[in-house]
Protein backbone atom coordinates (compact mmCIF):
# COMPACT_ATOMS: atom_id res chain seq x y z
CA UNK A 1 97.73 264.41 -50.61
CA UNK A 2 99.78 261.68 -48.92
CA UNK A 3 103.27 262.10 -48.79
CA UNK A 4 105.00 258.57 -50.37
CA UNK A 5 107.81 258.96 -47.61
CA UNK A 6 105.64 258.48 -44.70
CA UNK A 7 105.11 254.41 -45.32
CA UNK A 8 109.19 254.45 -46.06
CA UNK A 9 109.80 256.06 -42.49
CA UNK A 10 107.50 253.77 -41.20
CA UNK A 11 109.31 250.55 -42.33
CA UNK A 12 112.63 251.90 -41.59
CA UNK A 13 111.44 252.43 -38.38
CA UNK A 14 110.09 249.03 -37.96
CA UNK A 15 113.34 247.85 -39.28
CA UNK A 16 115.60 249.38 -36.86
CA UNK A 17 113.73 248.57 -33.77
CA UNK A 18 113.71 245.07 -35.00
CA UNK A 19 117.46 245.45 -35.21
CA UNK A 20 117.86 246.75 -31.68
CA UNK A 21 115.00 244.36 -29.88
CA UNK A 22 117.90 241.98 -31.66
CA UNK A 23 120.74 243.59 -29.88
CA UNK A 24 118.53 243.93 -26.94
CA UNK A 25 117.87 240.23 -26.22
CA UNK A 26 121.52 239.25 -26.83
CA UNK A 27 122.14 236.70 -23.22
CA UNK A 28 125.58 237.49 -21.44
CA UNK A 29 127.41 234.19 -21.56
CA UNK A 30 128.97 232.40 -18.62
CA UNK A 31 132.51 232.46 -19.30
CA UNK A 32 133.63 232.47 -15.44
CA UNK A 33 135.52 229.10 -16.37
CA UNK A 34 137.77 230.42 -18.82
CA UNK A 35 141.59 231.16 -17.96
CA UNK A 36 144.03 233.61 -19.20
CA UNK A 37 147.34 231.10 -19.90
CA UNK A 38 149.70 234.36 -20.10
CA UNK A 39 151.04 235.03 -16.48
CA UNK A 40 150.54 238.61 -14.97
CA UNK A 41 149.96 241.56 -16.88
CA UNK A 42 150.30 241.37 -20.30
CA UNK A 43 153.12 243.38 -21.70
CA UNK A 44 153.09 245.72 -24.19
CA UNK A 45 155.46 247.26 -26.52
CA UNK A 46 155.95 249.42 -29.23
CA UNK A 47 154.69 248.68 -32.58
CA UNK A 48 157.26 251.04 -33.90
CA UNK A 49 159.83 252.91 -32.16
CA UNK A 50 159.44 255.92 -34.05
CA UNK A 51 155.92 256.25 -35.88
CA UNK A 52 155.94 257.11 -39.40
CA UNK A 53 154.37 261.26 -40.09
CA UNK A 54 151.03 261.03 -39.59
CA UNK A 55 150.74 257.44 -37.69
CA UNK A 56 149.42 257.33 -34.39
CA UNK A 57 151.78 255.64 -31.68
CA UNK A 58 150.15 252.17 -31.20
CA UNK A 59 151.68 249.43 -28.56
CA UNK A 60 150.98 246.22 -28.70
CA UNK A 61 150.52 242.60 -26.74
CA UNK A 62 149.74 239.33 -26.45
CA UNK A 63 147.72 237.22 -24.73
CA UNK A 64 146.57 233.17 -24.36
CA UNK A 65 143.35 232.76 -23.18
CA UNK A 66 141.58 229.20 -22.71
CA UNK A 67 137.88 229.77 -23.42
CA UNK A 68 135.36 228.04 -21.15
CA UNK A 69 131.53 228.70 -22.46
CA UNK A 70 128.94 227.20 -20.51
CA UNK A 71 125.93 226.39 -22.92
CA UNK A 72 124.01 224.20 -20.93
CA UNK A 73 120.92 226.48 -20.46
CA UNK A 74 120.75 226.21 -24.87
CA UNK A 75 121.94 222.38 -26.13
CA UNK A 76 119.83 222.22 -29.36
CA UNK A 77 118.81 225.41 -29.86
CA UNK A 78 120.35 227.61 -32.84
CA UNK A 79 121.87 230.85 -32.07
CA UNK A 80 124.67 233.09 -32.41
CA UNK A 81 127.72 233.66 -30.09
CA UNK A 82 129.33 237.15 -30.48
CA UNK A 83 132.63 237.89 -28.58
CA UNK A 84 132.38 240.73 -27.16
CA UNK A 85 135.24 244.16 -26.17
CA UNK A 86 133.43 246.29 -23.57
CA UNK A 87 134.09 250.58 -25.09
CA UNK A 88 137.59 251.22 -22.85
CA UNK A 89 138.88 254.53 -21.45
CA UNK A 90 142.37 253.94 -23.44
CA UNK A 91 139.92 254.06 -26.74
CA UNK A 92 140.94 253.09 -29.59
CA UNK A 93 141.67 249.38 -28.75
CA UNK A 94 141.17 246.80 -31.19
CA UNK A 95 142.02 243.04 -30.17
CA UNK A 96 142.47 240.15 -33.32
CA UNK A 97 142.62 236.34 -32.65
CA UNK A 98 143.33 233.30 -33.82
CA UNK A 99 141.52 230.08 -32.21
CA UNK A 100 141.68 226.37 -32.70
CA UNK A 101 138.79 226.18 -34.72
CA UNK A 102 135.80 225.36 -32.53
CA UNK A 103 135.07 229.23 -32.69
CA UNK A 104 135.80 231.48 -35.43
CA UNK A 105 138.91 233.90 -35.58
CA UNK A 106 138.40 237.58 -35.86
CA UNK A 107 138.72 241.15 -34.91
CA UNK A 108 136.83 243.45 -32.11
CA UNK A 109 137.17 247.37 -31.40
CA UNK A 110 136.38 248.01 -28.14
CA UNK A 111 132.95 249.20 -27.78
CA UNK A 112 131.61 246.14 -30.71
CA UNK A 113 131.19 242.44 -30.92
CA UNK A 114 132.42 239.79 -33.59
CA UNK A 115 130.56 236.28 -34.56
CA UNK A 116 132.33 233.88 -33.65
CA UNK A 117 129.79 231.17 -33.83
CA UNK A 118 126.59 230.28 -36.04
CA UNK A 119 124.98 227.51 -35.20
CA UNK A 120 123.18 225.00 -33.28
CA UNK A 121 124.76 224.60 -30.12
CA UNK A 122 125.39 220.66 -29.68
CA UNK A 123 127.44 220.72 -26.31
CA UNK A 124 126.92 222.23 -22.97
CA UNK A 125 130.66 223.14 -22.57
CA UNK A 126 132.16 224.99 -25.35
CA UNK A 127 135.70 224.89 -25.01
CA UNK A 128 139.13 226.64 -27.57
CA UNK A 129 141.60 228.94 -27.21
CA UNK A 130 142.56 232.20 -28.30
CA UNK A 131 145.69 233.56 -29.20
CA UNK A 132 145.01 237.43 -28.68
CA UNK A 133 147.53 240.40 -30.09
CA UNK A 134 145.96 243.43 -28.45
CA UNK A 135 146.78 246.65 -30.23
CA UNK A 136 145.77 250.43 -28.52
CA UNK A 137 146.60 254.16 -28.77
CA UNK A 138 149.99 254.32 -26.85
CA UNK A 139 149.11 257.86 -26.12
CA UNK A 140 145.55 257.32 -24.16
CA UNK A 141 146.97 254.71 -22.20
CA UNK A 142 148.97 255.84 -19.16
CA UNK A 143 148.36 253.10 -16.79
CA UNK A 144 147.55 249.47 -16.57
CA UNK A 145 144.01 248.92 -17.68
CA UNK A 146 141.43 245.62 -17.54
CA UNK A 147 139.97 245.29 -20.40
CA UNK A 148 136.24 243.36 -20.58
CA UNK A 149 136.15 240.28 -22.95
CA UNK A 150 132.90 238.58 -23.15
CA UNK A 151 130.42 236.53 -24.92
CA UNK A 152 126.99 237.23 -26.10
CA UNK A 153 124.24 234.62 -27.58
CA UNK A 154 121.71 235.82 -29.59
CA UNK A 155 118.84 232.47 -29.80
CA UNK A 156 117.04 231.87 -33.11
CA UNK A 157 113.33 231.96 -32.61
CA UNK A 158 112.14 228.37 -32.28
CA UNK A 159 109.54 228.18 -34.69
């Protein structure tokens, strides 16, 4: 006798790997154009001088950043644009933004990407500007540290 769970496994499996060939033909974004507005490092602080019982010691910072996209491989296609925190040694980091409305605001953990943008893509320069607050473990980091912003686009099928 057949088991029932076999056709199951098989379509979960054909789901996921439909999910990662997604992830897998995300398209790293020239973003070479953008400028961080904030001079130097940024500086961070204490969220709290003394941590309540229990709370982990978190610093925090701010940043500017003009945004500079260049789209002009994908003008009036439809697609996705995901911004993007590369996993970082200080762990643990999780960055939130505010923009002026040409892409979304959000959140990212290091090691993850946000949508920012759903749509069809109607200019080859995709310019706005995020105000970053940067918030990580104040006990993994012990030293200045680059983080890696980024943007992905994931292309709707043209069909």
């Amino acid at each position: 006798m057949r088991s029932p769970i076999a056709p199951l496994l098989l379509v979960l499996g054909l789901m996921l790997s439909g999910i990662a060939d997604a992830r897998a033909q995300a398209i790293r974004i020239d973003d070479s154009a953008s400028q961080v507005l904030t001079p130097g490092q940024v500086p961070m602080q204490w969220r709290s001088v003394v941590p309540r019982p229990g709370e982990p010691p978190i610093i925090v910072g701010q940043v500017t950043v003009r945004v500079v996209l260049d789209l002009s491989k994908w003008v009036g296609r439809r697609g996705r644009i995901y911004h993007v925190l590369a996993p970082s040694n200080a762990g643990n980091v999780v960055a939130r933004w505010t923009s002026d409305g040409t892409l979304a605001p959000g959140t990212v953990r290091d090691g993850q990407r946000t949508l920012v943008f759903d749509g069809v893509i109607t200019t080859a320069r995709l310019v706005d500007t995020f105000r970053l607050v940067i918030e990580a473990d104040g006990e993994r980091v012990t030293r200045p540290q680059a983080l890696d912003f980024g943007f992905e686009l994931e292309l709707e099928d043209a069909r």
